[in-house]
Protein backbone atom coordinates (compact mmCIF):
# COMPACT_ATOMS: atom_id res chain seq x y z
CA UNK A 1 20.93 13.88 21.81
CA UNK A 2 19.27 11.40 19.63
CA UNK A 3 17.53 8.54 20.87
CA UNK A 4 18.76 5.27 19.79
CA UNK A 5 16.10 4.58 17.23
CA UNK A 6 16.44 7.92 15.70
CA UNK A 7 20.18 7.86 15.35
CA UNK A 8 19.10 3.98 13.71
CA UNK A 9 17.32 5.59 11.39
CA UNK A 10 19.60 8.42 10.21
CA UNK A 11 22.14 5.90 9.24
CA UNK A 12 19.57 4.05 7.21
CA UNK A 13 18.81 7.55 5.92
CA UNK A 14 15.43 6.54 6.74
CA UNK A 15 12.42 9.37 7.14
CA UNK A 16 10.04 9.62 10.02
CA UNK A 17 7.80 8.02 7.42
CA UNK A 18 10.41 4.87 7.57
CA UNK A 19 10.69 4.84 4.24
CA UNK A 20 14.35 5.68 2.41
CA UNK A 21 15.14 8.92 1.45
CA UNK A 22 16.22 9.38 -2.05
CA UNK A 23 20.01 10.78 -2.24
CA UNK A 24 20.73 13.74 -4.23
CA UNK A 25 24.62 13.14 -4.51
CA UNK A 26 26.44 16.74 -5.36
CA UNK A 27 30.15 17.65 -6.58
CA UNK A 28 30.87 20.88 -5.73
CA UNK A 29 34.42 22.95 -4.73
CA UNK A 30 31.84 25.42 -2.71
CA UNK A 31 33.09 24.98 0.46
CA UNK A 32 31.60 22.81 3.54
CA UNK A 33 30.42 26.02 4.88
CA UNK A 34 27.84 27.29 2.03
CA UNK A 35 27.44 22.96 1.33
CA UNK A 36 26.62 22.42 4.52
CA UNK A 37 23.91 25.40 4.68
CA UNK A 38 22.38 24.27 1.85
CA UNK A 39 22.26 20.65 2.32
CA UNK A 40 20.08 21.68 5.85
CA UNK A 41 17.41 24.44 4.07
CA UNK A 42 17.10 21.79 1.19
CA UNK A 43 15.89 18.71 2.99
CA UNK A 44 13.71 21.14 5.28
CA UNK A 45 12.41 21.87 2.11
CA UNK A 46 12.07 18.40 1.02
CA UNK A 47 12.55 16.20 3.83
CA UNK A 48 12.44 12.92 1.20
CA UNK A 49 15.59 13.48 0.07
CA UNK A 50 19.36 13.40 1.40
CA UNK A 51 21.73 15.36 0.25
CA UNK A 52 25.28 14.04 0.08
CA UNK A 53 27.87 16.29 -1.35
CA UNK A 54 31.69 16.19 -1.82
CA UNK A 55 34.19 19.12 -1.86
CA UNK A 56 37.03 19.07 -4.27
CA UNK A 57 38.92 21.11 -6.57
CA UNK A 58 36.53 21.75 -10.14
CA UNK A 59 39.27 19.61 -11.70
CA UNK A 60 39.04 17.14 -9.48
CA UNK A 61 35.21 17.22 -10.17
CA UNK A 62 35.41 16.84 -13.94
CA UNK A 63 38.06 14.00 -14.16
CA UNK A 64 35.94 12.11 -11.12
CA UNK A 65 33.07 12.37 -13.41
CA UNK A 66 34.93 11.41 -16.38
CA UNK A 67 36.31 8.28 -14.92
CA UNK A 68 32.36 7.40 -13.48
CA UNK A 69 31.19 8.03 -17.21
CA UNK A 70 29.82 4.23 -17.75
CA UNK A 71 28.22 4.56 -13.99
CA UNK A 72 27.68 7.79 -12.98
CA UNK A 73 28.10 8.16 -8.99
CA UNK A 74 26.75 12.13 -9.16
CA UNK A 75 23.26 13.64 -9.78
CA UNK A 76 24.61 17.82 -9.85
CA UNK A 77 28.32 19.44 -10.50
CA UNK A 78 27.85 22.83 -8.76
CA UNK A 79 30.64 25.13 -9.27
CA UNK A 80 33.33 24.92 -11.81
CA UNK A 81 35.03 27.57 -14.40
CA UNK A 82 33.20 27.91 -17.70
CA UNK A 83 35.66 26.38 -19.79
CA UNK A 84 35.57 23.20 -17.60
CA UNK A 85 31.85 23.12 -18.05
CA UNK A 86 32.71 23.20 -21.76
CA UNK A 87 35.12 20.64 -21.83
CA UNK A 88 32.28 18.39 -19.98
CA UNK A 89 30.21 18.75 -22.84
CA UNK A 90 32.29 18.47 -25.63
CA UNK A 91 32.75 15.18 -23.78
CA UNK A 92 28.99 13.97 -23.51
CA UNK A 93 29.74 14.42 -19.37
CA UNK A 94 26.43 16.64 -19.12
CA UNK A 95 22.27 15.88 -19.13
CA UNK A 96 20.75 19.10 -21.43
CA UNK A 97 18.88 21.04 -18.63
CA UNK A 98 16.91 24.76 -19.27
CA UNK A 99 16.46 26.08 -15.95
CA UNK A 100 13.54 28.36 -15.17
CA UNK A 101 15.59 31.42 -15.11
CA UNK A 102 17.45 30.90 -18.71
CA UNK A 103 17.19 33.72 -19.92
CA UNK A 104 18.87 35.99 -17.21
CA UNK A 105 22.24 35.21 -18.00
CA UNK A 106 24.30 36.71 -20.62
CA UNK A 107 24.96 34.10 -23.64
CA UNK A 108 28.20 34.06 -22.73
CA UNK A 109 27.58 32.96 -19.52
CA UNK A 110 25.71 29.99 -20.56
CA UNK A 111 25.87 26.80 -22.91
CA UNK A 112 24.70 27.19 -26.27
CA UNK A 113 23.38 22.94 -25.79
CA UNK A 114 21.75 24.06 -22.23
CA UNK A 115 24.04 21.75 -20.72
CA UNK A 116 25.70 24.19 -18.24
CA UNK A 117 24.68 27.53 -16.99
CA UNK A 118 26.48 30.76 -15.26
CA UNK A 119 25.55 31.32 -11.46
CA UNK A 120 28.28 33.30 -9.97
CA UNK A 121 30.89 35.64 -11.90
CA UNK A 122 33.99 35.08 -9.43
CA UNK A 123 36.96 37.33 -9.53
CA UNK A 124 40.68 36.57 -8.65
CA UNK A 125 42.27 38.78 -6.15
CA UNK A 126 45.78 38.39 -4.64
CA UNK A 127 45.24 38.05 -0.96
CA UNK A 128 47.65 38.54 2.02
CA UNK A 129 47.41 37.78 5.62
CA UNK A 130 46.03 41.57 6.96
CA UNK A 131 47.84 40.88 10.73
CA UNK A 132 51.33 41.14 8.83
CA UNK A 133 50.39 43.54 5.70
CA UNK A 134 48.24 46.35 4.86
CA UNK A 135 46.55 47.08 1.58
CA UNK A 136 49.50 49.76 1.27
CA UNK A 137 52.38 46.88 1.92
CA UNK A 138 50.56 43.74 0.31
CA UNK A 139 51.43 43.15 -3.91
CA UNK A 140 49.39 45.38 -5.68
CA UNK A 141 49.64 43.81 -9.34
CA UNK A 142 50.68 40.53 -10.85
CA UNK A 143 54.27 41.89 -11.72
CA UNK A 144 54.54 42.72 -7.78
CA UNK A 145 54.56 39.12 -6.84
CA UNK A 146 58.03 38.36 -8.36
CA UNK A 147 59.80 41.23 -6.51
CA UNK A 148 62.72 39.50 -4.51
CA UNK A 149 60.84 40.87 -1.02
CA UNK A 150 57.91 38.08 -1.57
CA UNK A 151 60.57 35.09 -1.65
CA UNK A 152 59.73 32.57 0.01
CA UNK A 153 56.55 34.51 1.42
CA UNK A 154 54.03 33.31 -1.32
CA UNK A 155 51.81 29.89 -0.87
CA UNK A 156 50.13 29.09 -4.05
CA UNK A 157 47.43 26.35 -4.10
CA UNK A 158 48.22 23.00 -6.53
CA UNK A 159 46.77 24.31 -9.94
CA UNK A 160 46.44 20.72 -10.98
CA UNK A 161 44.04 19.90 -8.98
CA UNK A 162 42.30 23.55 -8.64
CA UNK A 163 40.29 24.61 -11.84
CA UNK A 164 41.00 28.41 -10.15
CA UNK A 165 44.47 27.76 -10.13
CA UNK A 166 44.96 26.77 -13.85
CA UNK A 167 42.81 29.76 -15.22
CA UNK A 168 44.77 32.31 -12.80
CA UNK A 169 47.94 30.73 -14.52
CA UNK A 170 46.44 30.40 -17.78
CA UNK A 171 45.91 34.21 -18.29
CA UNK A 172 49.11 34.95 -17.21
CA UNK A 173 50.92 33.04 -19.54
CA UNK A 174 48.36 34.80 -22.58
CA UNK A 175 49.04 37.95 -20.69
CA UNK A 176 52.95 37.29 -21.30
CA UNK A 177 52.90 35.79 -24.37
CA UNK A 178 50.87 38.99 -25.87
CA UNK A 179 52.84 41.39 -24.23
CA UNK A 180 55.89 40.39 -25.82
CA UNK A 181 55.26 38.34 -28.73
CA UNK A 182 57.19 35.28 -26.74
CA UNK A 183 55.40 32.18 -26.55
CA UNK A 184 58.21 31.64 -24.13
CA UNK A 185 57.59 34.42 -21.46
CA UNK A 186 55.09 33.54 -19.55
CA UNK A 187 56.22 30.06 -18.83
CA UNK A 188 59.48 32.22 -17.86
CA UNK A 189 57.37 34.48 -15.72
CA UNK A 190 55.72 31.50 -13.76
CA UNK A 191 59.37 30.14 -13.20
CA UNK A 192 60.18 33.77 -11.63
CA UNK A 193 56.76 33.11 -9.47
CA UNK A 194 57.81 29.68 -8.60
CA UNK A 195 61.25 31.39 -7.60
CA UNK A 196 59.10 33.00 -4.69
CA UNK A 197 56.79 30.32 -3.69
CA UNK A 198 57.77 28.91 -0.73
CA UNK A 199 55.41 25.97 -1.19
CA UNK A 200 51.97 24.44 -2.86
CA UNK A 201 49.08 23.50 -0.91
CA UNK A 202 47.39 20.70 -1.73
CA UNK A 203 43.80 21.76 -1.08
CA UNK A 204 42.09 25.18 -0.17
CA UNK A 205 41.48 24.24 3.80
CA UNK A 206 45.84 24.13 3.68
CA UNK A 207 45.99 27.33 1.90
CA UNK A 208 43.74 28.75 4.38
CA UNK A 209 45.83 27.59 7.22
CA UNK A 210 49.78 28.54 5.92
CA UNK A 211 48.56 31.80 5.25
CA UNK A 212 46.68 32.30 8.92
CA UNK A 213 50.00 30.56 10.56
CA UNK A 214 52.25 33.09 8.72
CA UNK A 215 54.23 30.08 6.66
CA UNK A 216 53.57 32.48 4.24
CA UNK A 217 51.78 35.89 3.65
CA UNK A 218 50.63 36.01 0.44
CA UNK A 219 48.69 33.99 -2.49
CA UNK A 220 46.27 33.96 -5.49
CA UNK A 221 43.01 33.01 -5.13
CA UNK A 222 39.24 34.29 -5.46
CA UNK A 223 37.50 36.83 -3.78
CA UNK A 224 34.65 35.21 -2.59
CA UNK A 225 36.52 32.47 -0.80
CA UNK A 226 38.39 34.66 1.27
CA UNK A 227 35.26 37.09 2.20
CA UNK A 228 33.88 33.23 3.22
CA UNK A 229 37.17 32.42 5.46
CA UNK A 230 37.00 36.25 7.09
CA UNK A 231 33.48 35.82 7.79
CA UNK A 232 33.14 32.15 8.80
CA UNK A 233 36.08 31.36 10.43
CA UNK A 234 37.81 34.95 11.19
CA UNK A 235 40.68 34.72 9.24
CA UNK A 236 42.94 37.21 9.13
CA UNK A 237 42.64 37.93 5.21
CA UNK A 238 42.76 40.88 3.17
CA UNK A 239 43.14 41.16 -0.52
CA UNK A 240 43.60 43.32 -3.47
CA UNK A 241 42.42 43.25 -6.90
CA UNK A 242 45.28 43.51 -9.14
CA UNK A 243 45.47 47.11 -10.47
CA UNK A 244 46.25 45.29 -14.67
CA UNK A 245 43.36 43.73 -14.72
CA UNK A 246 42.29 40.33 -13.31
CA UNK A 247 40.60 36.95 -14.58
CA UNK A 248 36.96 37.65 -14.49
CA UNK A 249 35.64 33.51 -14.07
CA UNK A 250 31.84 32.71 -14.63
CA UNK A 251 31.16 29.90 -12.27
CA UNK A 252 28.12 26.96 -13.10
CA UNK A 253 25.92 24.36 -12.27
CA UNK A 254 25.41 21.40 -14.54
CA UNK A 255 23.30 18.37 -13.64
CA UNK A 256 25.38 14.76 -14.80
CA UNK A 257 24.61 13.31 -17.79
CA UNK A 258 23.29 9.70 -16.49
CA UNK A 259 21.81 10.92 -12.83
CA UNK A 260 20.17 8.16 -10.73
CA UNK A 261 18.16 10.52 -9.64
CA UNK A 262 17.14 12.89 -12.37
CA UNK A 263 13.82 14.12 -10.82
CA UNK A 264 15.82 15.36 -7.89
CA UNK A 265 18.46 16.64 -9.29
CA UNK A 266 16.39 19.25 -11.46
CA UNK A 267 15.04 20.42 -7.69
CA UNK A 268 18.15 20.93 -6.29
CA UNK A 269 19.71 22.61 -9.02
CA UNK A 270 16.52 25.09 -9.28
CA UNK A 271 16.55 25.27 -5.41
CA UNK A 272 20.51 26.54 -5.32
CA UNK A 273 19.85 28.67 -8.07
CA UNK A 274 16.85 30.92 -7.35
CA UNK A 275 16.72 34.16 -6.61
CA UNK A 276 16.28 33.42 -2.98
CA UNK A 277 19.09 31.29 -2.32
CA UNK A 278 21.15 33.33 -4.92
CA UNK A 279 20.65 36.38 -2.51
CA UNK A 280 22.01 34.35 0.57
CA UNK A 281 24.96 33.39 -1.06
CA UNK A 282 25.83 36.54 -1.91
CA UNK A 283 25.19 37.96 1.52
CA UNK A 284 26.71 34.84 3.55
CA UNK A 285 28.96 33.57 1.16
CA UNK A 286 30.44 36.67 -0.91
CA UNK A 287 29.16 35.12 -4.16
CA UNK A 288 28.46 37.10 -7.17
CA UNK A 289 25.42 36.76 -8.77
CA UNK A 290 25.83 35.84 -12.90
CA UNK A 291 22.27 36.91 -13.23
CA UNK A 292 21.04 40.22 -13.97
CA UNK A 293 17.31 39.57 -13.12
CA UNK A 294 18.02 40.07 -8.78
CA UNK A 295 17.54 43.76 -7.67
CA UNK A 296 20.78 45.53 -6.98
CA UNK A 297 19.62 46.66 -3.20
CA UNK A 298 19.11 43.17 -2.77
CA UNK A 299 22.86 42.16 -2.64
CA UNK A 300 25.41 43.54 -0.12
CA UNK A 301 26.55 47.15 -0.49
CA UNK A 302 30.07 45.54 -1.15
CA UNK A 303 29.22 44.09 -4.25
CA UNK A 304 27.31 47.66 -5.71
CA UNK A 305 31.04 49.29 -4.68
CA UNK A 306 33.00 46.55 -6.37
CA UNK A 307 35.30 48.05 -9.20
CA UNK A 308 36.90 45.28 -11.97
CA UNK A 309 39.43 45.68 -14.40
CA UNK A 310 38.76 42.41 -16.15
CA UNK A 311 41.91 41.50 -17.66
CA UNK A 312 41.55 40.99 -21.68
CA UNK A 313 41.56 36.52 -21.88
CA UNK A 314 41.13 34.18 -24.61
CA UNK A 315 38.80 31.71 -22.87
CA UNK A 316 38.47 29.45 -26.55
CA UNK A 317 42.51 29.44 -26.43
CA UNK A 318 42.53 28.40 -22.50
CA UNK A 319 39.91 25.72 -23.65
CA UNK A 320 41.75 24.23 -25.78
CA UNK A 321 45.41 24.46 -24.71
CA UNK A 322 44.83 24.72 -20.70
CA UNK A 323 45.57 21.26 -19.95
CA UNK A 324 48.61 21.18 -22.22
CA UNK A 325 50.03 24.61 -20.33
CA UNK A 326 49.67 23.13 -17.55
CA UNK A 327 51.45 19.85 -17.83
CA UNK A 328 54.36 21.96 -18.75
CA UNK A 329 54.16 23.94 -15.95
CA UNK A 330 54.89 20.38 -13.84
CA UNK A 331 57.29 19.39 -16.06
CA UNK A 332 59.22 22.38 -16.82
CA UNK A 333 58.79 25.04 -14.65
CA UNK A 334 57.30 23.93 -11.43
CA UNK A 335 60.91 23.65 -8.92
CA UNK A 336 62.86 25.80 -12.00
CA UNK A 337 62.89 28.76 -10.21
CA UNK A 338 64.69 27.44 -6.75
CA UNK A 339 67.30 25.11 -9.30
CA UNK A 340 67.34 27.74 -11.43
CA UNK A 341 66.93 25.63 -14.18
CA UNK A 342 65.61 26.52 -17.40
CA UNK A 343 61.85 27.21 -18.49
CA UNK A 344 60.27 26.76 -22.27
């Protein structure tokens, strides 16, 4: 227990120096478990500083930051979908940054303005609770999930508020719309998958817990975050990685144009992203390394084994049109299924 004096000075965020540690203020959708782990290692590294992070969806990362333009509130955005990252720096959101490992990345994995780069390459998987289903009973494919047995059995995270959510639902509707020539279809198709969703979580930590409870057995989400929930708090999740092909996401770390704290935010954002700490998440936190530079027998056997179809996407077109697709989606088809109602 700490002494009075102690517990004093940790809410001054004062050092045993008595001097004020500098914040390093992070946005991240990572999770409190891998934000919390790094928060501790990176003050033991550099006890001067304080880390203060918040968790939220990647779009509720970039419109925070776009609203905090004219006073910036964060020093480092870690973790949001490429095209998000993009869409930041079309918009002036992001400090130009060239991190000591540049150039093991793909190009397409990075910013051509070094304002954003690649650190994981995160895959979408359909997962299931495993006490009820089996990898022989859950959906196998994206088609599987409208079959009339999943009604009412599917919970699908808000995709307004989840940058995961809107390119999962992005792809499908190119996926549609190619397959048939329809611009129409694959709004139709999400009104068929709204037909089955029982309901829509507003954040991950109530996706997590409708699926464990059995208010529903099935959803769409990303691989790593579920090998996080099985590992850290024993979930009962399995998944399967649709047998068409899947989104293939490249994940990133930006520092915020404007930082208070600029010094500090370069350390933090080289301390997440070395090869050390890259290794741990992968082997703590089922995170997939973008950068080709770490030794294969290095990273969990799991990852070596790991088999993608990635489906065939249009990120430029999902740039561009993403938010538009999606406000349909509210408008149009989000409730159409259960009326019935039409779809564009």
């Amino acid at each position: 227990m700490k002494t009075p004096w102690l517990l004093l000075l940790a809410v001054l965020g004062l050092g045993c120096s008595g001097r004020p540690r500098t914040p390093v203020v992070v946005y991240s959708p990572h999770g409190k478990e891998m934000l919390v782990e790094f928060e501790k290692s990176y003050e033991e590294k550099f006890p001067d500083q304080d880390v203060q992070w918040l968790d939220m969806g990647s779009q509720d990362v970039y419109d925070r930051i776009r609203t905090e333009r004219s006073n910036p509130q964060a020093d480092v955005w870690w973790g949001a979908p490429s095209i998000v990252f993009a869409r930041a720096e079309r918009e002036s959101l992001l400090e130009r940054y060239l991190p000591s490992w540049e150039g093991a990345v793909p190009s397409d994995a990075r910013s051509r303005g070094g304002c954003w780069y690649g650190t994981f390459l995160t895959p979408e998987v359909i997962m299931y609770n495993s006490r009820i289903l089996s990898d022989s009973t859950a959906p196998a494919d994206w088609d599987d999930l409208l079959l009339p047995q999943w009604r009412d059995k599917i919970i699908i995270r808000s995709p307004l508020a989840s940058g995961t959510m809107r390119i999962i639902f992005s792809a499908l509707l190119q996926r549609e719309n190619e397959r048939t020539g329809d611009p129409g279809a694959g709004f139709r198709w999400l009104a068929r998958l709204d037909a089955n969703t029982r309901t829509y979580a507003a954040d991950p930590t109530q996706l997590y817990l409708k699926i464990a409870r059995e208010e529903g057995l099935v959803t769409l989400w990303d691989l790593p975050d579920v090998i996080i929930q099985v590992r850290k708090n024993g979930y009962p999740f399995g998944y399967r990685i649709p047998s068409s092909g899947t989104p293939v996401i490249t994940d990133g770390i930006a520092i915020v144009r404007g930082s208070k704290h600029p010094k500090e935010a370069r350390q933090f954002y080289e301390f997440v992203t070395s090869r050390e700490s890259m290794i741990r998440q992968a082997t703590a936190f089922g995170r997939i390394p973008a950068r080709y530079d770490i030794p294969a027998d290095q990273l969990p056997e799991w990852i070596a084994r790991l088999r993608l179809t990635p489906m065939s996407v249009n990120w430029n077109a999902i740039e561009e049109h993403e938010r538009e697709w999606m406000h349909v989606w509210d408008e149009k088809v989000k409730g159409s299924g259960r009326t019935g109602g039409g779809s564009p």
